[in-house]
C-alpha atoms as a PDB file:
ATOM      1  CA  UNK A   1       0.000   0.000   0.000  1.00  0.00           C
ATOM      2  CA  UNK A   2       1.172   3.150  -1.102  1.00  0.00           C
ATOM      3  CA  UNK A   3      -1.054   5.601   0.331  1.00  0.00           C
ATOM      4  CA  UNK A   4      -2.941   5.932  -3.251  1.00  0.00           C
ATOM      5  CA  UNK A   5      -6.251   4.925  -3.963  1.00  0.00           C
ATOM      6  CA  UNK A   6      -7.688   4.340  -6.683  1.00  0.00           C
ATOM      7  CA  UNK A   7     -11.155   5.008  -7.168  1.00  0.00           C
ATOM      8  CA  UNK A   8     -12.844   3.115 -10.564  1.00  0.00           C
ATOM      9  CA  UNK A   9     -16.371   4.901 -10.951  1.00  0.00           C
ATOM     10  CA  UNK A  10     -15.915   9.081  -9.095  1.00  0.00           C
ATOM     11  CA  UNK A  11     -19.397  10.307  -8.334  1.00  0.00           C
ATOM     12  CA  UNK A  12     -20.647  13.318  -9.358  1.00  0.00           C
ATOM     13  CA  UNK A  13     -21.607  15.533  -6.005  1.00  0.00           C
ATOM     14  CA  UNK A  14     -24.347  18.319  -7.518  1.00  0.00           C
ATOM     15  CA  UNK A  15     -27.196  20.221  -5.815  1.00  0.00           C
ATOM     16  CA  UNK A  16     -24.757  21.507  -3.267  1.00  0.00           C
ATOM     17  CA  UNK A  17     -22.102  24.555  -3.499  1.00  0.00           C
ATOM     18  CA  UNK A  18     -19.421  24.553  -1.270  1.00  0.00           C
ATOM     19  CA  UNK A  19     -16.992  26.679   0.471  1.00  0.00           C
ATOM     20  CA  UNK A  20     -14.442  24.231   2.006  1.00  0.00           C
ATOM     21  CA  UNK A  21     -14.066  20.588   2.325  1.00  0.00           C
ATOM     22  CA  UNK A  22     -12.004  17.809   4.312  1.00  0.00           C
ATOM     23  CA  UNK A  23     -11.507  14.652   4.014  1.00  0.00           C
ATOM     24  CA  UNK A  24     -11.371  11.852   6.885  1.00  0.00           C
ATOM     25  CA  UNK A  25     -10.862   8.315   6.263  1.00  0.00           C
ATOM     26  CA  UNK A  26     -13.485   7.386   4.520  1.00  0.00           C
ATOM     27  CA  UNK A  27     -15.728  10.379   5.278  1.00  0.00           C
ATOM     28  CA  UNK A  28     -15.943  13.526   3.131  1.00  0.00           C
ATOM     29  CA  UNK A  29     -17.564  16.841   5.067  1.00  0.00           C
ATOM     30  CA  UNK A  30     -17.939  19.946   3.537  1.00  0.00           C
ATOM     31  CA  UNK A  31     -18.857  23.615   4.651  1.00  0.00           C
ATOM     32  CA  UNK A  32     -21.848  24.775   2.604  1.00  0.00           C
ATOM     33  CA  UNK A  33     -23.243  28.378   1.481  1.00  0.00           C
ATOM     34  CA  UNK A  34     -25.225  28.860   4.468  1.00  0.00           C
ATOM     35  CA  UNK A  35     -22.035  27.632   6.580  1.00  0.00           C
ATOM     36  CA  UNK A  36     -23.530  24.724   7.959  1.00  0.00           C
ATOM     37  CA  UNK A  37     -21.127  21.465   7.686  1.00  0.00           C
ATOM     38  CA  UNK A  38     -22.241  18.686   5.921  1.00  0.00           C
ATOM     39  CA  UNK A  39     -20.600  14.874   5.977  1.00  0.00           C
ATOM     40  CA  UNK A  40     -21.284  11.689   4.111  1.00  0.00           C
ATOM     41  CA  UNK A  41     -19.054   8.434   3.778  1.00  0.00           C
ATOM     42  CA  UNK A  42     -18.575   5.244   5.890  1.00  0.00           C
ATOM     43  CA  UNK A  43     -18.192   6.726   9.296  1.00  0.00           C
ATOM     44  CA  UNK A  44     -15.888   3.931  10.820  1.00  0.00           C
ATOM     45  CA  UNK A  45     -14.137   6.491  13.123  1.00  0.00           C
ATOM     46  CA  UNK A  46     -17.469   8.512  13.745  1.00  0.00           C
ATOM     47  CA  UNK A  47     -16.467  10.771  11.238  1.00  0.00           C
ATOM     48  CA  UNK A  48     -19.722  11.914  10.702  1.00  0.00           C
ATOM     49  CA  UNK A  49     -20.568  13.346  13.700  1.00  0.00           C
ATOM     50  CA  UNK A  50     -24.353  11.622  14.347  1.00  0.00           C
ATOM     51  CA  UNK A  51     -22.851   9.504  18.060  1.00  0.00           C
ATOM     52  CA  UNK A  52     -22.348   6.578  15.765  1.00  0.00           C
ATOM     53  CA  UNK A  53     -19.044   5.069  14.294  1.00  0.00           C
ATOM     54  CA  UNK A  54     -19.190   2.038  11.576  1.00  0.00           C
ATOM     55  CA  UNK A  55     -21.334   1.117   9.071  1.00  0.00           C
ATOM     56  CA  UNK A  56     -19.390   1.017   6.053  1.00  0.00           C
ATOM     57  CA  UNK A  57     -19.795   2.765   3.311  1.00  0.00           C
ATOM     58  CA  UNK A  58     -23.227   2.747   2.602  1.00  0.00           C
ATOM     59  CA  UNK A  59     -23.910   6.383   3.472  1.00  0.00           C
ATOM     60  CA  UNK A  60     -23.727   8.273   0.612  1.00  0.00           C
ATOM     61  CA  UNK A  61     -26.645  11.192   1.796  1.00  0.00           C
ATOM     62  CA  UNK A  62     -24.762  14.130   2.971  1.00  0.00           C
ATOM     63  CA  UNK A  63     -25.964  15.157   6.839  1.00  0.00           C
ATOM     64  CA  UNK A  64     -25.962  17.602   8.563  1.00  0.00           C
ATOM     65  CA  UNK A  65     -23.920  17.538  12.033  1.00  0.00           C
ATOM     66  CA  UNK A  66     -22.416  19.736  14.678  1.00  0.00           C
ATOM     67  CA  UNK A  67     -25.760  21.619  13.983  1.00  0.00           C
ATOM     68  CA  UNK A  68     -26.754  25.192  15.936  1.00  0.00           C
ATOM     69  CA  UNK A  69     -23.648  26.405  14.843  1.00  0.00           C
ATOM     70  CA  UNK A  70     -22.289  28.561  11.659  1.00  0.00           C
ATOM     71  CA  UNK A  71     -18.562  27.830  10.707  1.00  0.00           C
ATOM     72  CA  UNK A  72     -15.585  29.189   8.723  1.00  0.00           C
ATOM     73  CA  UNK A  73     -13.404  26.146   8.181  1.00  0.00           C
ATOM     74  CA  UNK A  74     -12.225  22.865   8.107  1.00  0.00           C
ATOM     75  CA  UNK A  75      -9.807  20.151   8.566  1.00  0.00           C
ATOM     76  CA  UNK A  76      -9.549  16.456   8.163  1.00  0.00           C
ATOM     77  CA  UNK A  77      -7.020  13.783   8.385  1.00  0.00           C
ATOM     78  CA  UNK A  78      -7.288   9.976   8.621  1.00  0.00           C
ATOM     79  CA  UNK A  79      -9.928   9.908  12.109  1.00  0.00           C
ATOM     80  CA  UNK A  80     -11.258  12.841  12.255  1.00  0.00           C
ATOM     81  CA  UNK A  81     -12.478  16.466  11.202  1.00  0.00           C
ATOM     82  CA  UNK A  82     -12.248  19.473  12.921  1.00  0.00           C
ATOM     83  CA  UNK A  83     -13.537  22.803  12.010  1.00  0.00           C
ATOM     84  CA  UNK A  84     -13.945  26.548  13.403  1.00  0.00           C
ATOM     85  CA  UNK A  85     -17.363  28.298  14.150  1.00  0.00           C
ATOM     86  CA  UNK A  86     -17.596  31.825  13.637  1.00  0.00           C
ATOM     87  CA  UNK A  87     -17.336  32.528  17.212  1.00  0.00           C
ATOM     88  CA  UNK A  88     -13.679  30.954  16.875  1.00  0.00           C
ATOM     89  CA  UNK A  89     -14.410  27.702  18.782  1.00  0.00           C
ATOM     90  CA  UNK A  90     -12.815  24.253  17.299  1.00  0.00           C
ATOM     91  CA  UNK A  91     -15.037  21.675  17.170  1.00  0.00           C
ATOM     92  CA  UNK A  92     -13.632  18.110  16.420  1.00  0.00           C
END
């Protein structure tokens, strides 16, 4: 393993614009026009924020998490994403 991966059919993301995005693992979360963050993906690290870790990847819809709260940006790396709300707090 080289730290590549190869991915055979890329899906097409539309009906959302985005401002910023990280990636997590297996998760992708993104920070959208209204500055709410949005994640989808396979959550085996509880990258997406719901309580819940695992599943696979069988969650393709993105949702909403860390809700309440408008941000500014965001981070990822293999575990986990953090990001900033606009009262400069880091949520991870």
């Amino acid at each position: 393993y080289d730290g590549v991966q190869t991915v055979d059919n890329p899906t097409l993301i539309t009906g959302l614009t985005i401002k910023d995005f990280a990636v997590a693992g297996d998760s992708l979360c993104v920070i959208d026009t209204t500055d709410k963050i949005l994640c989808r993906g396979g959550n085996n690290f509880g990258t997406l924020g719901n309580g819940t870790s695992g599943g696979g990847n069988e969650n393709y819809t993105f949702n909403e998490i860390l809700g309440g709260r408008t941000y500014k940006a965001i981070s990822g790396d293999f575990g986990q994403v953090c990001a900033i709300d606009s009262n400069d707090l880091i949520y991870c």
